[in-house]
Protein backbone atom coordinates (compact mmCIF):
# COMPACT_ATOMS: atom_id res chain seq x y z
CA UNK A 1 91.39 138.49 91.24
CA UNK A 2 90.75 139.55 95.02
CA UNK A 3 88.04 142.49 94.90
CA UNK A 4 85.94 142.28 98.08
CA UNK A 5 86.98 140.97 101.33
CA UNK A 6 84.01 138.58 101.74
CA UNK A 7 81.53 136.67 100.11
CA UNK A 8 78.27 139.21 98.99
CA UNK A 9 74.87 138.06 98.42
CA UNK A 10 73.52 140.13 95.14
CA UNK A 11 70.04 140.46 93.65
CA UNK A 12 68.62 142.63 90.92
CA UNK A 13 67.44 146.55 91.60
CA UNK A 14 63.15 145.64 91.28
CA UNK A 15 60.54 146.98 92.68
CA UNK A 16 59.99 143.80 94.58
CA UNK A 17 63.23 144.03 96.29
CA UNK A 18 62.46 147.88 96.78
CA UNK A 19 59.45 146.62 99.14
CA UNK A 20 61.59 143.99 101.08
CA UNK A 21 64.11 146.58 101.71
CA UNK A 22 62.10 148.85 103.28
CA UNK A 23 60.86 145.43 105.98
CA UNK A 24 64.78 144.75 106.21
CA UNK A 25 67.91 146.21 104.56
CA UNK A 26 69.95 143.59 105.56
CA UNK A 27 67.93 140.67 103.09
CA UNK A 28 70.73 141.38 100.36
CA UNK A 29 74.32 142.51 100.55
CA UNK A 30 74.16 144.85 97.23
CA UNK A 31 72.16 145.32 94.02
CA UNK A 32 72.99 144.94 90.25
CA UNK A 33 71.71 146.82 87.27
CA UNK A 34 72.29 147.92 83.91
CA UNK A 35 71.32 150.54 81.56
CA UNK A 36 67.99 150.13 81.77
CA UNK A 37 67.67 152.50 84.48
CA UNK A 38 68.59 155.81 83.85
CA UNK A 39 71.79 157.88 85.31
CA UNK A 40 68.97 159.98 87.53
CA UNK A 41 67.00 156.85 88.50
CA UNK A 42 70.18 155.15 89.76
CA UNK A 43 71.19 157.96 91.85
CA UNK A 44 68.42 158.31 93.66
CA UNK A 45 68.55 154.85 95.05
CA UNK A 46 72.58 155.12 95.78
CA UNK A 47 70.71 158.34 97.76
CA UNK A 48 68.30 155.92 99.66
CA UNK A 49 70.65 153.16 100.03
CA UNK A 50 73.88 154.60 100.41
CA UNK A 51 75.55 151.49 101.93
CA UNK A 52 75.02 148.95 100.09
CA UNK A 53 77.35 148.22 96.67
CA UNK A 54 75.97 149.07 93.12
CA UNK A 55 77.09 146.69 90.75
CA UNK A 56 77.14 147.45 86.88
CA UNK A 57 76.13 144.89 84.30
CA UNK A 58 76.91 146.11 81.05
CA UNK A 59 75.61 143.13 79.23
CA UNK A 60 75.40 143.55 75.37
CA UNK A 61 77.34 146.97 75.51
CA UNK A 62 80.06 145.34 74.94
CA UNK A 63 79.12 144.94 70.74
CA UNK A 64 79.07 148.59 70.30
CA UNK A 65 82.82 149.09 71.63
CA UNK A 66 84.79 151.00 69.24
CA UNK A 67 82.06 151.67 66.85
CA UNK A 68 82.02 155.74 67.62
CA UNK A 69 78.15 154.69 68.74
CA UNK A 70 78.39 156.72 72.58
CA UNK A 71 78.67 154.11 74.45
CA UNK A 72 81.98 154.71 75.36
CA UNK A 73 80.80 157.48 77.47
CA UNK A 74 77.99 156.41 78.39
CA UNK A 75 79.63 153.10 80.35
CA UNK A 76 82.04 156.31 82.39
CA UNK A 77 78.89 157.47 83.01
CA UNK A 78 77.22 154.39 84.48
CA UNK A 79 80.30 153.69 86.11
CA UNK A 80 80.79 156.83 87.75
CA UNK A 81 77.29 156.68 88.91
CA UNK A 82 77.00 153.37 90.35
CA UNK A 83 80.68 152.96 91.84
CA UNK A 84 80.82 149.59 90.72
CA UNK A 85 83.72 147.47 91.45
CA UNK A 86 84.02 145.80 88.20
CA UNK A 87 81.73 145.59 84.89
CA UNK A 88 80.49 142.60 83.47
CA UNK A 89 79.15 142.27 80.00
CA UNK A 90 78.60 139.24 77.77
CA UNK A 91 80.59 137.31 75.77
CA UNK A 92 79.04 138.54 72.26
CA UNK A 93 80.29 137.63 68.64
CA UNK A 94 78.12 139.47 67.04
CA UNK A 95 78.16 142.91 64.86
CA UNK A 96 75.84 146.04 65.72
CA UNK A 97 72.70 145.09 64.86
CA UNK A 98 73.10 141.12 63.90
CA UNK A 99 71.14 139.91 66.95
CA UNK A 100 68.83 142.05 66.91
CA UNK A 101 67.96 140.62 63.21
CA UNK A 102 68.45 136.93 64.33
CA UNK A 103 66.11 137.18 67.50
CA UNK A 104 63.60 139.31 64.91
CA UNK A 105 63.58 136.05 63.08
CA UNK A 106 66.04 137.07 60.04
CA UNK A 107 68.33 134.27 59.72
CA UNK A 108 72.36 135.90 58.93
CA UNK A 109 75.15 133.43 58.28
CA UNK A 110 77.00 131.94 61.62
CA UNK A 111 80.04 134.18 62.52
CA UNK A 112 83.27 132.61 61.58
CA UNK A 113 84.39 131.66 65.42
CA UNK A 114 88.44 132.73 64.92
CA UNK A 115 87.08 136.41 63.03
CA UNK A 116 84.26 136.48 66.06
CA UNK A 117 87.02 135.46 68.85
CA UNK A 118 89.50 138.54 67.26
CA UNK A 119 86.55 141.08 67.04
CA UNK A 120 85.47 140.48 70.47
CA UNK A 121 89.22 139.75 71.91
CA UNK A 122 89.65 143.66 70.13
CA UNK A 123 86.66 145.10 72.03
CA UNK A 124 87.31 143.81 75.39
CA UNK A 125 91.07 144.94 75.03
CA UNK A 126 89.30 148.04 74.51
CA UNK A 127 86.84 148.39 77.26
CA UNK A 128 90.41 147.36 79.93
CA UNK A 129 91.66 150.99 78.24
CA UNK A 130 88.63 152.79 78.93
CA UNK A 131 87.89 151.45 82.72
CA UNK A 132 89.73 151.64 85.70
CA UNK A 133 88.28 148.29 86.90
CA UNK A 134 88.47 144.98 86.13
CA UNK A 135 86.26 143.39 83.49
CA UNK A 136 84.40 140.57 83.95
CA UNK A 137 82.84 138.43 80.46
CA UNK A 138 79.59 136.26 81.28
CA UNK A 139 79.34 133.02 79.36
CA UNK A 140 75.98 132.66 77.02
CA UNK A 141 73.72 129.74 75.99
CA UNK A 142 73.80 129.34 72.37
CA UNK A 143 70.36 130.78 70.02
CA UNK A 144 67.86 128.60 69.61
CA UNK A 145 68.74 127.63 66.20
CA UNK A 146 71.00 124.74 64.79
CA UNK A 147 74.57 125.36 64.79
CA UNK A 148 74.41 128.78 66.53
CA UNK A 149 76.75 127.39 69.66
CA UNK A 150 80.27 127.79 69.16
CA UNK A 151 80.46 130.34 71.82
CA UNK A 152 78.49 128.49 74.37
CA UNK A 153 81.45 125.71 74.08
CA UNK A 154 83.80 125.67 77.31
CA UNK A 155 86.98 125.93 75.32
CA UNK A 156 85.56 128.83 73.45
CA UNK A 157 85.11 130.17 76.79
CA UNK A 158 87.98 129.56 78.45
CA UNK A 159 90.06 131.02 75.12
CA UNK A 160 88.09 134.25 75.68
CA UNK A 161 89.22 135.00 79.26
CA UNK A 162 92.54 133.84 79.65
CA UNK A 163 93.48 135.34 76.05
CA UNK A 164 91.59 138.84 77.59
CA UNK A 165 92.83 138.11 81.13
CA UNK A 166 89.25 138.76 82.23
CA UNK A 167 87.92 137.71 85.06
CA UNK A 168 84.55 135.50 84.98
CA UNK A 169 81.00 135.62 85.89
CA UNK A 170 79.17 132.56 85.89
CA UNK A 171 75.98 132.20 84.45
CA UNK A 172 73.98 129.15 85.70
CA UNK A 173 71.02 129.15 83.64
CA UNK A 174 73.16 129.62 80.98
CA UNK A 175 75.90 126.86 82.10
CA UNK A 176 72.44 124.59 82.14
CA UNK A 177 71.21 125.43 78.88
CA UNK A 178 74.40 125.34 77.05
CA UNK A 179 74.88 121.87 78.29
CA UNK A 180 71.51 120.64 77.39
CA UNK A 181 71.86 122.37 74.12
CA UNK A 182 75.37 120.62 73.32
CA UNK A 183 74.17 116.96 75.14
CA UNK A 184 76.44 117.64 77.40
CA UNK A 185 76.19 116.44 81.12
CA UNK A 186 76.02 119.64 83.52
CA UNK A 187 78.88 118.57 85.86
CA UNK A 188 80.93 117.42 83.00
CA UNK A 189 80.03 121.01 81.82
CA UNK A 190 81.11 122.56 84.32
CA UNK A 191 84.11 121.00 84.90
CA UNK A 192 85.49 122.19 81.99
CA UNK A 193 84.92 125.93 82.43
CA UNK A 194 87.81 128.17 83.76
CA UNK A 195 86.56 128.26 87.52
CA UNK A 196 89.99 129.67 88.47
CA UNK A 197 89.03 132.91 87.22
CA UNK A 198 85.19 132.72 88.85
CA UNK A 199 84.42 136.48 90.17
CA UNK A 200 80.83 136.58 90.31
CA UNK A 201 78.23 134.10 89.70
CA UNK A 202 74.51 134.82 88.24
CA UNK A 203 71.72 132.28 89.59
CA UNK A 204 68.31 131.49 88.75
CA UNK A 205 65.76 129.32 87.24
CA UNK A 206 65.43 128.04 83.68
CA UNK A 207 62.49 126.12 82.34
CA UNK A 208 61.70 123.68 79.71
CA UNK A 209 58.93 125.67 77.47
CA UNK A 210 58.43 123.72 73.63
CA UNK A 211 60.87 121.18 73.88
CA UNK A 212 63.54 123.45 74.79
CA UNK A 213 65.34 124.52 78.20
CA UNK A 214 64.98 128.06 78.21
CA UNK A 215 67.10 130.75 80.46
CA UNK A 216 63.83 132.56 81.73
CA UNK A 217 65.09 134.10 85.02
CA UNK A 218 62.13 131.93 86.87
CA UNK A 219 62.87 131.00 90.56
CA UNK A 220 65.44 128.55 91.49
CA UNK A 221 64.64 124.86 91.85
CA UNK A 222 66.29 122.12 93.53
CA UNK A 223 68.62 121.66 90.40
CA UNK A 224 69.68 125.30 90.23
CA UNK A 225 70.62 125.15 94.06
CA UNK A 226 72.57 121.78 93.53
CA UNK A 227 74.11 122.93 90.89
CA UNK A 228 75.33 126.15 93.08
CA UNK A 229 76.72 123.48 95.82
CA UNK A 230 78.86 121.99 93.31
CA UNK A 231 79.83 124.77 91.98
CA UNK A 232 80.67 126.17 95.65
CA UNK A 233 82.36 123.30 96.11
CA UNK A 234 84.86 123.37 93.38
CA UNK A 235 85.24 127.55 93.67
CA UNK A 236 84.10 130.35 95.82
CA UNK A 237 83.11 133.57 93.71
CA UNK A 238 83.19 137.39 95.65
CA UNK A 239 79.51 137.64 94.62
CA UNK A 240 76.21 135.64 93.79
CA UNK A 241 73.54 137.35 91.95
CA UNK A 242 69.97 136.48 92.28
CA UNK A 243 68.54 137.34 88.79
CA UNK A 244 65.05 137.32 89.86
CA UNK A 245 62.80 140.53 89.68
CA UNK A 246 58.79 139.89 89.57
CA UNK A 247 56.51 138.07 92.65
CA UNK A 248 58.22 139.93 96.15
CA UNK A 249 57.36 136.59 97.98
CA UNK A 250 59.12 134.47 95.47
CA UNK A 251 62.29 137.02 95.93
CA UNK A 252 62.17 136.88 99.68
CA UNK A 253 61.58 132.77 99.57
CA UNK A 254 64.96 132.66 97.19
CA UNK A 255 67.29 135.43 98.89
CA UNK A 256 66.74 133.39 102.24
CA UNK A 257 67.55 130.48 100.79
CA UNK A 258 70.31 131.64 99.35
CA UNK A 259 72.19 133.17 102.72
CA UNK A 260 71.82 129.47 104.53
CA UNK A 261 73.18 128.02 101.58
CA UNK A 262 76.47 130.55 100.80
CA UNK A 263 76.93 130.73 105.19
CA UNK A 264 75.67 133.89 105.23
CA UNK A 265 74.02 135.84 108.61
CA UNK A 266 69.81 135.27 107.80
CA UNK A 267 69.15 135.51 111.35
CA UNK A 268 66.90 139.22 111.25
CA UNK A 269 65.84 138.16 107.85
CA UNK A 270 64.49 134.75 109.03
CA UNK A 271 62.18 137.11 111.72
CA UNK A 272 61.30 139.75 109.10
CA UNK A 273 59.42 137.26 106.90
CA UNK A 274 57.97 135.15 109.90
């Protein structure tokens, strides 16, 4: 699944990346967001920035396919707005409404994983009608509460994408706590996922808080950049996505990192920040 014609460098729309753009619009090669910006919000920056790619995250959207909820239209909209060249959105087995009620601390009965695999298999067969680009299905670390995993497993996984013939994006902090969540070693973890179909690739920096590894979009450490070597070593992706969004040095520290690591031109960004 050839999309762009070279390897892009992506971070999140923030305000901290709004203030190292303005030093040097070369520091990332596009931006992704979701629908927490607004239509208007998102068109003004495609105004300011006009050349660099919008990418669309769609993230939980995906639950409320087919459920006559609006979000049908309102992913044409996004879509339309941003110019994205694919959507990604997560691989969720939930219902409308069930993980809200889990993460609110009700606890519902674990989804049976074949009824969970059909439902979402349905939805993402139904999101392919609705777009005219390809869909891309991000793999997520299980809940933190006993037995809530089956989807975090790499066969689950791979089932989901080459049954939906979906292209992947690659979640590291969620490869890292899924692993550490099933015991598993992180290599061994990631051996097993269906690289082959590797699109894009999400990075940043989890952290052990209570006992538990926790996906908390924190900057990168050395693990989180090895573990993007290996996984550059095995398979390429068309995009890498810095999901970092708060301290503007922290960003600036990360994104320059991250172009000596994935080959790409830092030169004027190496002088911008000294």
């Amino acid at each position: 699944m050839t999309l762009l014609n070279k390897l892009l460098l992506i971070t999140n729309l923030s305000d901290a990346l709004l203030d190292l753009l303005v030093v040097d619009g070369s520091i990332v090669d596009g931006v992704e967001l979701g629908s927490w910006l607004s239509l208007e919000q998102i068109s003004k920056y495609r105004r300011k920035f006009p050349d660099l790619p919008f990418l669309f995250h769609g993230s939980n959207m995906i639950v409320e396919i087919g459920e006559d909820l609006g979000v049908e239209k309102s992913i044409l909209n996004y879509l339309a707005c941003t110019g994205s060249p694919w959507i990604s959105v997560h691989l969720m087995v939930w219902k409308v409404g069930e993980l809200e009620r889990l993460l609110g601390g009700e606890r519902l009965p674990l989804p049976d994983p074949g009824e969970a695999l059909e439902r979402l298999l349905g939805r993402i067969e139904r999101l392919k009608r609705l777009v005219a680009i390809p869909v891309l299905i991000e793999n997520i670390e299980p809940l933190p509460l006993d037995g809530y995993d089956f989807w975090s497993h790499p066969e689950y996984i791979r089932q989901v994408l080459e049954r939906s013939d979906c292209g992947f994006l690659l979640d590291t902090g969620h490869l890292r706590v899924s692993a550490d969540r099933l015991g598993m070693d992180v290599e061994t973890y990631l051996g097993q996922l269906p690289l082959e179909r590797m699109v894009e690739v999400h990075v940043s920096g989890p952290r052990r808080r209570g006992g538990q590894l926790l996906d908390l979009h924190e900057p990168m450490q050395a693990l989180d950049l090895q573990l993007l070597e290996e996984l550059l070593s095995r398979q390429v992706p068309q995009a890498v996505t810095l999901e970092y969004i708060r301290d503007r040095e922290q960003l600036s520290k990360q994104l320059y990192r991250l172009r000596r690591l994935l080959g790409l031109d830092s030169s004027r960004f190496e002088r911008s920040i000294g």
